[in-house]
PDB file of N, CA and C in Angstrom:
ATOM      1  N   UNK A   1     210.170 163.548 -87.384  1.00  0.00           N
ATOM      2  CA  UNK A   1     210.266 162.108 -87.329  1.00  0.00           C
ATOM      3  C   UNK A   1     208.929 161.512 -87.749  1.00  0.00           C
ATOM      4  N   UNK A   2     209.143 160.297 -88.650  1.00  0.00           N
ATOM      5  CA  UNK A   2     207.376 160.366 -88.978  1.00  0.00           C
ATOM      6  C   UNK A   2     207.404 158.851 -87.953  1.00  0.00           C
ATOM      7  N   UNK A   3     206.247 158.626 -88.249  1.00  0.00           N
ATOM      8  CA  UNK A   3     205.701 157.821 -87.607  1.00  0.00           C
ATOM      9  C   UNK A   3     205.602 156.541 -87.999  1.00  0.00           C
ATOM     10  N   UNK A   4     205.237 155.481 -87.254  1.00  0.00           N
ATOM     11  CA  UNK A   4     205.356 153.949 -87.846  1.00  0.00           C
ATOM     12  C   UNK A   4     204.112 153.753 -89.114  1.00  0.00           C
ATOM     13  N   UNK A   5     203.272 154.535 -89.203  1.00  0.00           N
ATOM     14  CA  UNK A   5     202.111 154.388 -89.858  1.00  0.00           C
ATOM     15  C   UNK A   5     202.588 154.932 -91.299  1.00  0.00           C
ATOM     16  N   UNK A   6     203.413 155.841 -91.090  1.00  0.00           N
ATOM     17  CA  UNK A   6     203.823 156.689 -92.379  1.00  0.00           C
ATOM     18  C   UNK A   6     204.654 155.528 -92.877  1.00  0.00           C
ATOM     19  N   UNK A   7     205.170 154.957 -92.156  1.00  0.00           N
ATOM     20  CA  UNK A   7     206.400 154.182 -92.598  1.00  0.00           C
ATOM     21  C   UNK A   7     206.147 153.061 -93.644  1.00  0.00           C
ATOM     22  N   UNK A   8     205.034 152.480 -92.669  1.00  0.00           N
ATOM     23  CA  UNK A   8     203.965 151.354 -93.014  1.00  0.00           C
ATOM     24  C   UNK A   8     203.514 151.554 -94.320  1.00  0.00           C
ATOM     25  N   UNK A   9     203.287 152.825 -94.318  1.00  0.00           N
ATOM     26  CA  UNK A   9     201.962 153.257 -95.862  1.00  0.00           C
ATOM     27  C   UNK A   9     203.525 153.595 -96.760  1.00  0.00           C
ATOM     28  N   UNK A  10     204.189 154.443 -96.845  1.00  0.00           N
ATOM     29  CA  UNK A  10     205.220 153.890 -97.171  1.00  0.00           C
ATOM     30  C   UNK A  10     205.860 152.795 -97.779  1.00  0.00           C
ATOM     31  N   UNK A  11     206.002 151.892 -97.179  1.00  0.00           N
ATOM     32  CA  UNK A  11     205.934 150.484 -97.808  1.00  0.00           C
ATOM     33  C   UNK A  11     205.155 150.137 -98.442  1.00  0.00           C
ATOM     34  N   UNK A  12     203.574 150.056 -98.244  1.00  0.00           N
ATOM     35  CA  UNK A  12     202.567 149.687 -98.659  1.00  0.00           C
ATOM     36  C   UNK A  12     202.646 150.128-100.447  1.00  0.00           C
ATOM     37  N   UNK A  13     202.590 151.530-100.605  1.00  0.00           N
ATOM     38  CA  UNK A  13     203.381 152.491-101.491  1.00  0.00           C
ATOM     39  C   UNK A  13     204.460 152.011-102.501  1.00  0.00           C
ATOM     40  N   UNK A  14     205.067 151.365-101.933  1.00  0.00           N
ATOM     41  CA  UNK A  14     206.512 151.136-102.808  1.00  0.00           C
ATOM     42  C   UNK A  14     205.617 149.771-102.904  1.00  0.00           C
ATOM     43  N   UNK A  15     204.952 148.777-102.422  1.00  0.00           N
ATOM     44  CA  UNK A  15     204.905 147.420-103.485  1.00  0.00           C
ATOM     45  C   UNK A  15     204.199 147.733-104.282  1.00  0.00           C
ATOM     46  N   UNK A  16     202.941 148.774-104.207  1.00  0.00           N
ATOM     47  CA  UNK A  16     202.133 149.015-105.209  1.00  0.00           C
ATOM     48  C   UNK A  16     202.641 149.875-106.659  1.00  0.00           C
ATOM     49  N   UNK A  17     203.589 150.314-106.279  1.00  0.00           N
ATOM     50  CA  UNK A  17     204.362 151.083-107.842  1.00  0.00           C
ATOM     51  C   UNK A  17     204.964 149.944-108.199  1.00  0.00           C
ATOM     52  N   UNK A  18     205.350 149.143-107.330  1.00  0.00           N
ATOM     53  CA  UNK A  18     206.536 147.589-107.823  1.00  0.00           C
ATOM     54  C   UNK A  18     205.078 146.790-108.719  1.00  0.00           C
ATOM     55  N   UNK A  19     203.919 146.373-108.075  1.00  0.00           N
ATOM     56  CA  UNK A  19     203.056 145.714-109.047  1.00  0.00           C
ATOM     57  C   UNK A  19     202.717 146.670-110.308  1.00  0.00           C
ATOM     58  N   UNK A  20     202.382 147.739-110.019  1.00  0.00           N
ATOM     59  CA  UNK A  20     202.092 148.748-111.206  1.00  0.00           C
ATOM     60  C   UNK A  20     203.285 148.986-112.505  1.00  0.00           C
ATOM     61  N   UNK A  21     204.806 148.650-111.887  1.00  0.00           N
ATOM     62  CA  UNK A  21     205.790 148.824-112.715  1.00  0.00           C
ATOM     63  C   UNK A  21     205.272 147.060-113.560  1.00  0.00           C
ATOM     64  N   UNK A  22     205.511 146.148-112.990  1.00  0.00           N
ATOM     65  CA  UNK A  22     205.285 145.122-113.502  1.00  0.00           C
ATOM     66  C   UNK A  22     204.613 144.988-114.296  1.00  0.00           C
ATOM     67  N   UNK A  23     203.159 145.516-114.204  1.00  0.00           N
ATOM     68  CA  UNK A  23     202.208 145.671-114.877  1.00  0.00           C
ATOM     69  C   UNK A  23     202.400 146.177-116.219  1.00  0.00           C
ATOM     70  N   UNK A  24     203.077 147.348-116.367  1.00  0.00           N
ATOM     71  CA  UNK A  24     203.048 148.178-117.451  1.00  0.00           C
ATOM     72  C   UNK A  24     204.029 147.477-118.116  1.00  0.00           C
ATOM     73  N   UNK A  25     205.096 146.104-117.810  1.00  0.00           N
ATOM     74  CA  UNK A  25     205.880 145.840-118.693  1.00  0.00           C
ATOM     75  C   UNK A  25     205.067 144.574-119.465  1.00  0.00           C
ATOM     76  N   UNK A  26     203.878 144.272-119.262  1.00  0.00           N
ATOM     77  CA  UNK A  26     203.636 143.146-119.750  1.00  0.00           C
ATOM     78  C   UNK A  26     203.130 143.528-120.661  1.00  0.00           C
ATOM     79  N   UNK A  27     203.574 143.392-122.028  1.00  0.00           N
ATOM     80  CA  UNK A  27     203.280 144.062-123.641  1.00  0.00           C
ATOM     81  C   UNK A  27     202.213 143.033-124.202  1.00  0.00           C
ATOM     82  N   UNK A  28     200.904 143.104-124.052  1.00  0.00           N
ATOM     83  CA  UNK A  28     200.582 142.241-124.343  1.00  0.00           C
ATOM     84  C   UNK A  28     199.520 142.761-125.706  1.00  0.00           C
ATOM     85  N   UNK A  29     199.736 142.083-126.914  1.00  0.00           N
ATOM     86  CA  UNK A  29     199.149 142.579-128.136  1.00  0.00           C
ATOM     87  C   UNK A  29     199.989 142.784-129.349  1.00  0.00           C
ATOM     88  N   UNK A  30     200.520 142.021-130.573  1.00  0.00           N
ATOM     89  CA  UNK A  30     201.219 141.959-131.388  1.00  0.00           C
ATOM     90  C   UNK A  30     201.784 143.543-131.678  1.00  0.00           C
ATOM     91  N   UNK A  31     202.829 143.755-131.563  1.00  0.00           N
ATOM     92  CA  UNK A  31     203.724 144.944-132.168  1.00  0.00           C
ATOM     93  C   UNK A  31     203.687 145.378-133.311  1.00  0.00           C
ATOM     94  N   UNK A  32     203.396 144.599-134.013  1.00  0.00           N
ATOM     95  CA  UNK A  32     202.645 145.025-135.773  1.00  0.00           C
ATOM     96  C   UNK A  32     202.402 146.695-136.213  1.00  0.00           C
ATOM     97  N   UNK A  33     201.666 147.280-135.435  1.00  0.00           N
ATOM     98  CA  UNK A  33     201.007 148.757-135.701  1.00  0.00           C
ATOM     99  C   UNK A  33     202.378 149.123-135.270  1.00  0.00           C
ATOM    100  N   UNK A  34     202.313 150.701-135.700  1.00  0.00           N
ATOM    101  CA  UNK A  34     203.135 151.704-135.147  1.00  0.00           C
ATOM    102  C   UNK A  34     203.161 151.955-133.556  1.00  0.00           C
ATOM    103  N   UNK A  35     201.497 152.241-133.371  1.00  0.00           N
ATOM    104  CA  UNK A  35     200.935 152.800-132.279  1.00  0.00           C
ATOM    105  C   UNK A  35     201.427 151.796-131.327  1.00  0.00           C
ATOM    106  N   UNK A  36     200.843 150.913-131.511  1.00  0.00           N
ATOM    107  CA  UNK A  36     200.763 149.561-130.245  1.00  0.00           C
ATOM    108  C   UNK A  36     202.775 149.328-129.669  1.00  0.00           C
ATOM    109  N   UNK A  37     203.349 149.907-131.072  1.00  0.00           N
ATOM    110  CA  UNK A  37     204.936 149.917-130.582  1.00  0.00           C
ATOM    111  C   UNK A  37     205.087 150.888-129.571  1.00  0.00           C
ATOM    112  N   UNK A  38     204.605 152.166-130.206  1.00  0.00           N
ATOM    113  CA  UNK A  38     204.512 153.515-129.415  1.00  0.00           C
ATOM    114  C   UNK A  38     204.280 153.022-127.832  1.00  0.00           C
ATOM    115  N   UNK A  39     202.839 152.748-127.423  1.00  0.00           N
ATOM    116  CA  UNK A  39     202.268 152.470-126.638  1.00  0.00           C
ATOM    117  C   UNK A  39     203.395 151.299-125.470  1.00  0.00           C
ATOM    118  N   UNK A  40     203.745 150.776-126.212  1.00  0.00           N
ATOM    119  CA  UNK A  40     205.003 149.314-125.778  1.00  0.00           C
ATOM    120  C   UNK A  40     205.952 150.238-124.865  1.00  0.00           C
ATOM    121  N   UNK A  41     206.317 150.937-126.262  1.00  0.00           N
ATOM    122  CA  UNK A  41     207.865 151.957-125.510  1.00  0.00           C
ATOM    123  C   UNK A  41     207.332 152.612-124.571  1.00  0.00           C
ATOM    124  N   UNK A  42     206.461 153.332-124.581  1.00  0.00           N
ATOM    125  CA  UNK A  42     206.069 154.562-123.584  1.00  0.00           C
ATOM    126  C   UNK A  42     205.626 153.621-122.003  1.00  0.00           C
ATOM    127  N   UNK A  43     204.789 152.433-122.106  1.00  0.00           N
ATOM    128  CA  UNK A  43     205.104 151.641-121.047  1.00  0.00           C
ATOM    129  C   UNK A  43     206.063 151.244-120.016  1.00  0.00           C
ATOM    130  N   UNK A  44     206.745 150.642-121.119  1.00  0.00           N
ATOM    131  CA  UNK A  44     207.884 150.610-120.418  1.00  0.00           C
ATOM    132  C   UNK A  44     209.157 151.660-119.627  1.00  0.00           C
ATOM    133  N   UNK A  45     209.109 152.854-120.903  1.00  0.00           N
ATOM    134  CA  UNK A  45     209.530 153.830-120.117  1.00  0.00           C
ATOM    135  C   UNK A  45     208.887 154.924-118.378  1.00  0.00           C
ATOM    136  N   UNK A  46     207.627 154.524-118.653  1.00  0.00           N
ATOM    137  CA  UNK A  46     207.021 154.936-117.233  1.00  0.00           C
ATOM    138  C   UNK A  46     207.565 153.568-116.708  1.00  0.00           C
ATOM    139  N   UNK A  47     207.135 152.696-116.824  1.00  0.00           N
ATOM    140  CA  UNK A  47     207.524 151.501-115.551  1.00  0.00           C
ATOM    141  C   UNK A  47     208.943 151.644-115.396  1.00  0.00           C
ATOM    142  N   UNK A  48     210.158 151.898-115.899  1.00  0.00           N
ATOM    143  CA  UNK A  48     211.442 152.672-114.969  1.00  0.00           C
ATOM    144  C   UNK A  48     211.403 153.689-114.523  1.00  0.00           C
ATOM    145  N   UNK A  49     210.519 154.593-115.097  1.00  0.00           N
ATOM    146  CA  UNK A  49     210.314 155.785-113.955  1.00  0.00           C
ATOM    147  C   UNK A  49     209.853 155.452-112.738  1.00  0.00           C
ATOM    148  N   UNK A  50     208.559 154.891-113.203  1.00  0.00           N
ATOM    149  CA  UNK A  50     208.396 154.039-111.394  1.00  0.00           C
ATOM    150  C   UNK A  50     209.207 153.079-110.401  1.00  0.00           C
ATOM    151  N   UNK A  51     210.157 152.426-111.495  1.00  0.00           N
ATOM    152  CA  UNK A  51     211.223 151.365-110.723  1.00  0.00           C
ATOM    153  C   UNK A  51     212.149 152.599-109.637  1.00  0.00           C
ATOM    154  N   UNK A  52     211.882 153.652-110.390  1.00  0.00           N
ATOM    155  CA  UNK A  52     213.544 154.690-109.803  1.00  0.00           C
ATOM    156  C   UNK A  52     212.582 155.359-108.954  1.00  0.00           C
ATOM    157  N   UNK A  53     211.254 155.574-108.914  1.00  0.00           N
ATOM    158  CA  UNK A  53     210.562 156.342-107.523  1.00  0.00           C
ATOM    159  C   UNK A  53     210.600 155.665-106.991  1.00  0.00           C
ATOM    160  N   UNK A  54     210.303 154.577-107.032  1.00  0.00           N
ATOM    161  CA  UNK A  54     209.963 153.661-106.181  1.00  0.00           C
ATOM    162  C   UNK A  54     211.445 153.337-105.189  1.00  0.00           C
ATOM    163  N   UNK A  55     212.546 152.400-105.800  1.00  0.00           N
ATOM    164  CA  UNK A  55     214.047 153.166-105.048  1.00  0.00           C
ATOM    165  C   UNK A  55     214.129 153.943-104.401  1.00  0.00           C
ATOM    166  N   UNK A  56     213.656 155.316-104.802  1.00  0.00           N
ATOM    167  CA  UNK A  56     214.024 156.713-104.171  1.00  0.00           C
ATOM    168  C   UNK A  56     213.781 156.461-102.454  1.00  0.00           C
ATOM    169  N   UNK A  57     211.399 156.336-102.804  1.00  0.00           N
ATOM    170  CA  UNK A  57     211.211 155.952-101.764  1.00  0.00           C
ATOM    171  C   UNK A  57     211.733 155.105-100.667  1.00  0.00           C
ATOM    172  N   UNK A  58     211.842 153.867-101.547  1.00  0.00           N
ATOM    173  CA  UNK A  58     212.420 152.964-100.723  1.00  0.00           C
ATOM    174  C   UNK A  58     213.858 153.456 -99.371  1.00  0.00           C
ATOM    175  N   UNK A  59     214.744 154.165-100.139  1.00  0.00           N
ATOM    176  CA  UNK A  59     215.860 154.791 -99.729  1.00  0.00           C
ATOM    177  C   UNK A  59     215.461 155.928 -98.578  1.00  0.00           C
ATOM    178  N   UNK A  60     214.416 156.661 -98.881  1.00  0.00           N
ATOM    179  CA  UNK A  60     214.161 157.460 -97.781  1.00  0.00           C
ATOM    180  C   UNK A  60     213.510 156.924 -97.036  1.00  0.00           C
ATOM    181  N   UNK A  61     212.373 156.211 -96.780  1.00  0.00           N
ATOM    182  CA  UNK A  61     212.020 155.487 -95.854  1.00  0.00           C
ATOM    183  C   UNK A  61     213.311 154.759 -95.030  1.00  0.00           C
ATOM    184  N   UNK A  62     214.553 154.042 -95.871  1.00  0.00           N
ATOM    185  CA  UNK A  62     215.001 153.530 -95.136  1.00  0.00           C
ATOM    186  C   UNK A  62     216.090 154.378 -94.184  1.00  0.00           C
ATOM    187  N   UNK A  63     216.537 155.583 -94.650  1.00  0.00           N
ATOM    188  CA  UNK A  63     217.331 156.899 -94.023  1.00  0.00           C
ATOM    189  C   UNK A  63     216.398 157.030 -92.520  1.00  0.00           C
ATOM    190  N   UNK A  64     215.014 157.162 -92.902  1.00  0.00           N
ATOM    191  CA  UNK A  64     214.368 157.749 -92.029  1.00  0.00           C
ATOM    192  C   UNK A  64     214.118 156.859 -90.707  1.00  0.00           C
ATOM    193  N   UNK A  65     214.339 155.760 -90.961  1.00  0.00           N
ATOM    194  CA  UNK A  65     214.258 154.440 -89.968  1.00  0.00           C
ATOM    195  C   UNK A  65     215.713 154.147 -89.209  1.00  0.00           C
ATOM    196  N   UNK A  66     217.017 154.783 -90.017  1.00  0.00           N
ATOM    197  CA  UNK A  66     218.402 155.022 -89.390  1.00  0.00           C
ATOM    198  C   UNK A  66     218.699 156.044 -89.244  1.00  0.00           C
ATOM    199  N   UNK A  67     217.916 156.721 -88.535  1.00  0.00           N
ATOM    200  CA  UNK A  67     218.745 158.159 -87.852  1.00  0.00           C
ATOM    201  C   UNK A  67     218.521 158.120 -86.405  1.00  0.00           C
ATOM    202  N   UNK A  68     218.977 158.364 -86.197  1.00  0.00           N
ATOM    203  CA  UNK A  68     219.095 158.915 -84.451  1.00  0.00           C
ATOM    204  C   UNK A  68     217.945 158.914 -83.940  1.00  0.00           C
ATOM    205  N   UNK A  69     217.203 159.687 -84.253  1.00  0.00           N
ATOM    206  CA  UNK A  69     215.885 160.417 -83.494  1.00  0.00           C
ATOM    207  C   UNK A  69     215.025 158.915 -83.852  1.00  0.00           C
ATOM    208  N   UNK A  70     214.860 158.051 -84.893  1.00  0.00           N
ATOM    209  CA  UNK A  70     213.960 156.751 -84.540  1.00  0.00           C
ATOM    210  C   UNK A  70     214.972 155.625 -83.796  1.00  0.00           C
ATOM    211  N   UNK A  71     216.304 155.777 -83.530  1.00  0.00           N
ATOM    212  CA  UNK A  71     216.860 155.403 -82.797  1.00  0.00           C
ATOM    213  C   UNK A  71     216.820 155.569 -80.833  1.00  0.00           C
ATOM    214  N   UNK A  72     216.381 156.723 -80.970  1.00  0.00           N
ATOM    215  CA  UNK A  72     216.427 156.987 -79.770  1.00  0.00           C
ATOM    216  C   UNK A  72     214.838 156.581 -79.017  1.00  0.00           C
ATOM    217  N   UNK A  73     213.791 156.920 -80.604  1.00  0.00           N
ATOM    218  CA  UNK A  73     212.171 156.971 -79.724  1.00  0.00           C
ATOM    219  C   UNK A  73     212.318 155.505 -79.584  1.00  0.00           C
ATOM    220  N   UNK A  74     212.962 154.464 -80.514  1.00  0.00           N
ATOM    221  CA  UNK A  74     212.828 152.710 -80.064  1.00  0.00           C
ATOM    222  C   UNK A  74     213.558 152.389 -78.877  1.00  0.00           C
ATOM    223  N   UNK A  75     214.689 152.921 -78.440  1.00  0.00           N
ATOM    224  CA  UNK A  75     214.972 152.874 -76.946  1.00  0.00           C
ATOM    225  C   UNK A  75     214.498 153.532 -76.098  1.00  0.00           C
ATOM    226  N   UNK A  76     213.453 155.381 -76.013  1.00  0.00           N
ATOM    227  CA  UNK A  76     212.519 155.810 -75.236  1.00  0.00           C
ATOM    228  C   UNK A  76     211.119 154.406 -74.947  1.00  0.00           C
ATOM    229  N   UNK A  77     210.762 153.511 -75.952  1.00  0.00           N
ATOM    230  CA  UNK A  77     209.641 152.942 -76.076  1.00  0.00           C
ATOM    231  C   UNK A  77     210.324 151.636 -75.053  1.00  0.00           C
ATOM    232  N   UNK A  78     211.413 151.383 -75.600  1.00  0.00           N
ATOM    233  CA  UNK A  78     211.950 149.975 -74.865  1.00  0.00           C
ATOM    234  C   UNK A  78     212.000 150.453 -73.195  1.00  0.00           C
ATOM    235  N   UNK A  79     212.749 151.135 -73.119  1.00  0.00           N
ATOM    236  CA  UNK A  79     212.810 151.491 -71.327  1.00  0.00           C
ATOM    237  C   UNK A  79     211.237 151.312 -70.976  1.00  0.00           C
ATOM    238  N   UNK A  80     210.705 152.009 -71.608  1.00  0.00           N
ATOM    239  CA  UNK A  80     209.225 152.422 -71.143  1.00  0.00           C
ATOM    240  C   UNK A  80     208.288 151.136 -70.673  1.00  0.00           C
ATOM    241  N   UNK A  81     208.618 150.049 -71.734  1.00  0.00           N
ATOM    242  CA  UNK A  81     208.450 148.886 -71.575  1.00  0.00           C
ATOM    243  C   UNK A  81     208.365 147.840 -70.595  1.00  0.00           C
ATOM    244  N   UNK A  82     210.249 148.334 -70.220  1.00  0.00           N
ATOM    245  CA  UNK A  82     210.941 147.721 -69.376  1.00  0.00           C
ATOM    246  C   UNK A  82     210.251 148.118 -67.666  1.00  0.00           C
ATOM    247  N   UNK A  83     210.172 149.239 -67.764  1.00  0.00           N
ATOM    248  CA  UNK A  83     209.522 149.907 -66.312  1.00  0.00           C
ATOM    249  C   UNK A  83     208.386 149.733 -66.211  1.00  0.00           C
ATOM    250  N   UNK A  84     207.369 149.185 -67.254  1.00  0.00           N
ATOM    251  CA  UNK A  84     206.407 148.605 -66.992  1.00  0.00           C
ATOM    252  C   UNK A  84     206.085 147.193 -66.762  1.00  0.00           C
ATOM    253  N   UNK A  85     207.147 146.366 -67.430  1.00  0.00           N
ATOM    254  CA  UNK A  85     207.584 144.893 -67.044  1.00  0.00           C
ATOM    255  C   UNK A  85     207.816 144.629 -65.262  1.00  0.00           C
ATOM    256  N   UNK A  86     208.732 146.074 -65.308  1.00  0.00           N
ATOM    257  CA  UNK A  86     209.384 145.514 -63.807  1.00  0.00           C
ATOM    258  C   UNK A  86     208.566 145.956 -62.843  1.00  0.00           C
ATOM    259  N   UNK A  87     207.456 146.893 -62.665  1.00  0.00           N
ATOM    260  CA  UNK A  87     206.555 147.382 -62.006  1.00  0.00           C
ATOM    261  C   UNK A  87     205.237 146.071 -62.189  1.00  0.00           C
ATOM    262  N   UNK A  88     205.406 145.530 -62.940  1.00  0.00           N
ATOM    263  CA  UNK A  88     204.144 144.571 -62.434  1.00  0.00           C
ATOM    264  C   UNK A  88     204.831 143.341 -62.012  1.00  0.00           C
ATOM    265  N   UNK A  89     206.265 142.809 -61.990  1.00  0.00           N
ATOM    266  CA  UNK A  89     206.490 141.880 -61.446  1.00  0.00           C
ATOM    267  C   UNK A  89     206.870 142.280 -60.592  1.00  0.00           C
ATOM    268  N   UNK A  90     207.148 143.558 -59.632  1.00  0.00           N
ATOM    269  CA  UNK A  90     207.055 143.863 -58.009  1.00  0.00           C
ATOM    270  C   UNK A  90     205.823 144.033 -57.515  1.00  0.00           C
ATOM    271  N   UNK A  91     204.787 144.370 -58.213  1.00  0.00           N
ATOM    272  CA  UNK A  91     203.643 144.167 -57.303  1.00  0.00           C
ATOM    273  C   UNK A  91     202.989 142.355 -57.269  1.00  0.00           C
ATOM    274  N   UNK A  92     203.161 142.156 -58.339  1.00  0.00           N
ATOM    275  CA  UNK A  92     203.486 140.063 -58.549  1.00  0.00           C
ATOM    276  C   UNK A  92     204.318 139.767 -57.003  1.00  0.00           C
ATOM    277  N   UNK A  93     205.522 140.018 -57.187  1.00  0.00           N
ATOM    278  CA  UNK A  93     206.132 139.701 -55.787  1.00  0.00           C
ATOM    279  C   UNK A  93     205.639 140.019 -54.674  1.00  0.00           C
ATOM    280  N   UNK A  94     205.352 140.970 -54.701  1.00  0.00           N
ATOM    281  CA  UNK A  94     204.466 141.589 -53.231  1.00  0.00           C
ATOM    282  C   UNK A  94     203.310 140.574 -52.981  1.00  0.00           C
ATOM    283  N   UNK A  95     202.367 140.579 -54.063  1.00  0.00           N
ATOM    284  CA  UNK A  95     201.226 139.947 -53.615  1.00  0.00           C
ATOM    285  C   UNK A  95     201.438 138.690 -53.306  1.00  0.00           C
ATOM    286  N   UNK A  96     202.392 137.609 -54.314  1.00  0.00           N
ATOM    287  CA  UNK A  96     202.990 136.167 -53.493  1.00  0.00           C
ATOM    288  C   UNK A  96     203.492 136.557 -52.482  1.00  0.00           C
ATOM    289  N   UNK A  97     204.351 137.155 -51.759  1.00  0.00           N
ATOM    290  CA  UNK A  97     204.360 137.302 -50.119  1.00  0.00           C
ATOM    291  C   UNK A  97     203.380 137.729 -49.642  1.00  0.00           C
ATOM    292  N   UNK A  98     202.135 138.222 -49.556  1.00  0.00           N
ATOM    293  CA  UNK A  98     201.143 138.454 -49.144  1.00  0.00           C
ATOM    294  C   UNK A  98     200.454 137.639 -49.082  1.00  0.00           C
ATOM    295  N   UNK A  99     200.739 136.011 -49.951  1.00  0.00           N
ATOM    296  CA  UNK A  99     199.691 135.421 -49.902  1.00  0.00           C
ATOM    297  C   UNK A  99     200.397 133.973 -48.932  1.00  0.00           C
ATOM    298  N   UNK A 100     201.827 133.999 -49.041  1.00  0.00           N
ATOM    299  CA  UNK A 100     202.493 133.283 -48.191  1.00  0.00           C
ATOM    300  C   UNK A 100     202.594 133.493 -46.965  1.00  0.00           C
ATOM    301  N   UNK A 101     202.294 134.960 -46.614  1.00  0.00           N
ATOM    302  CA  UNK A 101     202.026 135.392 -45.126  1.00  0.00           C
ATOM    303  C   UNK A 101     200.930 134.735 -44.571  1.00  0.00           C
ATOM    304  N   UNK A 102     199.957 135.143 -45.567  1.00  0.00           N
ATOM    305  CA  UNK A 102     198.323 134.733 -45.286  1.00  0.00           C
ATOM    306  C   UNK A 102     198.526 133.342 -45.092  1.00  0.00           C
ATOM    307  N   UNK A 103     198.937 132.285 -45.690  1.00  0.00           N
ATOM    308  CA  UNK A 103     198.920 130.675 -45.637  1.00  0.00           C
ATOM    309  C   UNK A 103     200.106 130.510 -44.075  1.00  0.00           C
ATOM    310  N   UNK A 104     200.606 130.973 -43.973  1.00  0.00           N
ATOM    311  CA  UNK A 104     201.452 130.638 -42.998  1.00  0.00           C
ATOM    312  C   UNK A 104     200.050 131.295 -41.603  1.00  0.00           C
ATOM    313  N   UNK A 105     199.816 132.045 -41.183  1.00  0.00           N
ATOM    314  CA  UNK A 105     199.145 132.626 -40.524  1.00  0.00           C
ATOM    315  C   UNK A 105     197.349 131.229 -40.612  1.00  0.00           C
ATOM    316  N   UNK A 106     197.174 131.223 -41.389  1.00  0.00           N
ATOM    317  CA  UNK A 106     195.936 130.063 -41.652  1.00  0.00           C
ATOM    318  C   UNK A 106     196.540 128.362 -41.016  1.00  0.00           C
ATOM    319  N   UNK A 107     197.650 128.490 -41.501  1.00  0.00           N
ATOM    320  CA  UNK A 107     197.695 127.054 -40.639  1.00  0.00           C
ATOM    321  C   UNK A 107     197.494 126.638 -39.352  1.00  0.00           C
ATOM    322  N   UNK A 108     197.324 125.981 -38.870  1.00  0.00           N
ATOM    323  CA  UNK A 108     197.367 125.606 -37.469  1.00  0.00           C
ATOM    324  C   UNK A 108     198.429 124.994 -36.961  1.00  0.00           C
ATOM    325  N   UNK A 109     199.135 125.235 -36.185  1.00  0.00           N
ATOM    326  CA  UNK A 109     200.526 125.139 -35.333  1.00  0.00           C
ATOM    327  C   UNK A 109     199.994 123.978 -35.043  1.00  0.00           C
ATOM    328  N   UNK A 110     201.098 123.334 -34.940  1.00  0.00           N
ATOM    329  CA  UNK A 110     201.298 121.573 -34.381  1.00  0.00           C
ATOM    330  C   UNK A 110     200.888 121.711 -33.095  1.00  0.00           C
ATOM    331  N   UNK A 111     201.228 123.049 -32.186  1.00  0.00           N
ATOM    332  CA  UNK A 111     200.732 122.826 -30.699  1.00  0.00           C
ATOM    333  C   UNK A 111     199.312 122.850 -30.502  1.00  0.00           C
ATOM    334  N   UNK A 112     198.680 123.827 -31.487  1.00  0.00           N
ATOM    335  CA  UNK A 112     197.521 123.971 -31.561  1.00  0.00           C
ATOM    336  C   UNK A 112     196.629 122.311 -31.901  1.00  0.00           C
ATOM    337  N   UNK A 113     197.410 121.593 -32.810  1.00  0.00           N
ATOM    338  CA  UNK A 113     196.580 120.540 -33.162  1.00  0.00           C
ATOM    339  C   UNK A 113     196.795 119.631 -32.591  1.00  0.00           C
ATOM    340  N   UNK A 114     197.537 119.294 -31.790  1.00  0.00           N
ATOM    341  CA  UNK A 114     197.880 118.639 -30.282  1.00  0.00           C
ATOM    342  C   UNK A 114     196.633 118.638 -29.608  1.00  0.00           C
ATOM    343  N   UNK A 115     196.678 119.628 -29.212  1.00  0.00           N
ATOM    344  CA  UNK A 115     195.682 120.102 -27.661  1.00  0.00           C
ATOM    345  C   UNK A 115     194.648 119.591 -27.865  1.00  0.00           C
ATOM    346  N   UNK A 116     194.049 120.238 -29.116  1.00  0.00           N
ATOM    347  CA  UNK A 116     193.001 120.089 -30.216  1.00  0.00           C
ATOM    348  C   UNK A 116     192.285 118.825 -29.593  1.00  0.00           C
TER     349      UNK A 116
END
C-alpha cells in the first residue's frame, strides 16, 4: 500500500509530464527546413507518449486509492480519530463537573449568610 506522499508525488508527476507534453507541442519556428519538420513530428510524437504515461499513471494512482487496503487504513485512521475526539471530550466533561462541584462547594449557603 503506498503511502499518501507517494500518492502526492504521484500527482505532482503527472502535472509535470501534462506541462512537459504541452510544451513539446508548441512548434514554434517556421516548418520550411526538412529538419525543423523532423524535429515538429518527433515532438509531438513524444508529447503523446507522455499524454499515454501520464494516463497510465494517472490510472494507477487512481486503482491504488480504490482498493480495499486504502479503504480500510482511511477508516483504521477515522476510528482512531474518533477515540481520540471522544477521550478528550470525557475528560472536558469530567473537569466541568469538577469545576461545578468546586463552585457549588465555594458558595456560601443562604444560612450561612444569614447568621453572617
Amino acid at each position: 500500500m503506498k503511502s499518501q506522499k507517494t500518492k502526492v508525488s504521484y500527482d505532482k508527476l503527472c502535472g509535470v509530464l501534462a506541462h512537459l507534453s504541452t510544451a513539446l507541442n508548441l512548434n514554434l519556428g517556421d516548418s520550411e527546413s526538412k529538419i525543423t519538420r523532423q524535429g515538429i513530428k518527433f515532438s509531438n510524437l513524444f508529447s503523446l507518449a507522455l499524454d499515454d504515461y501520464r494516463k497510465g499513471l494517472e490510472i494507477i494512482n487512481f486503482n491504488d486509492e480504490a482498493s480495499l487496503g486504502a479503504c480500510l487504513e482511511l477508516w483504521s485512521k477515522y476510528v482512531e480519530v474518533e477515540k481520540e475526539m471522544l477521550n478528550k471530550r470525557t475528560l472536558l466533561m469530567i473537569e466541568y463537573e469538577n469545576a461545578n462541584r468546586n463552585l457549588d462547594k465555594a458558595k456560601i449557603s443562604r444560612k450561612e449568610l444569614v447568621s453572617a
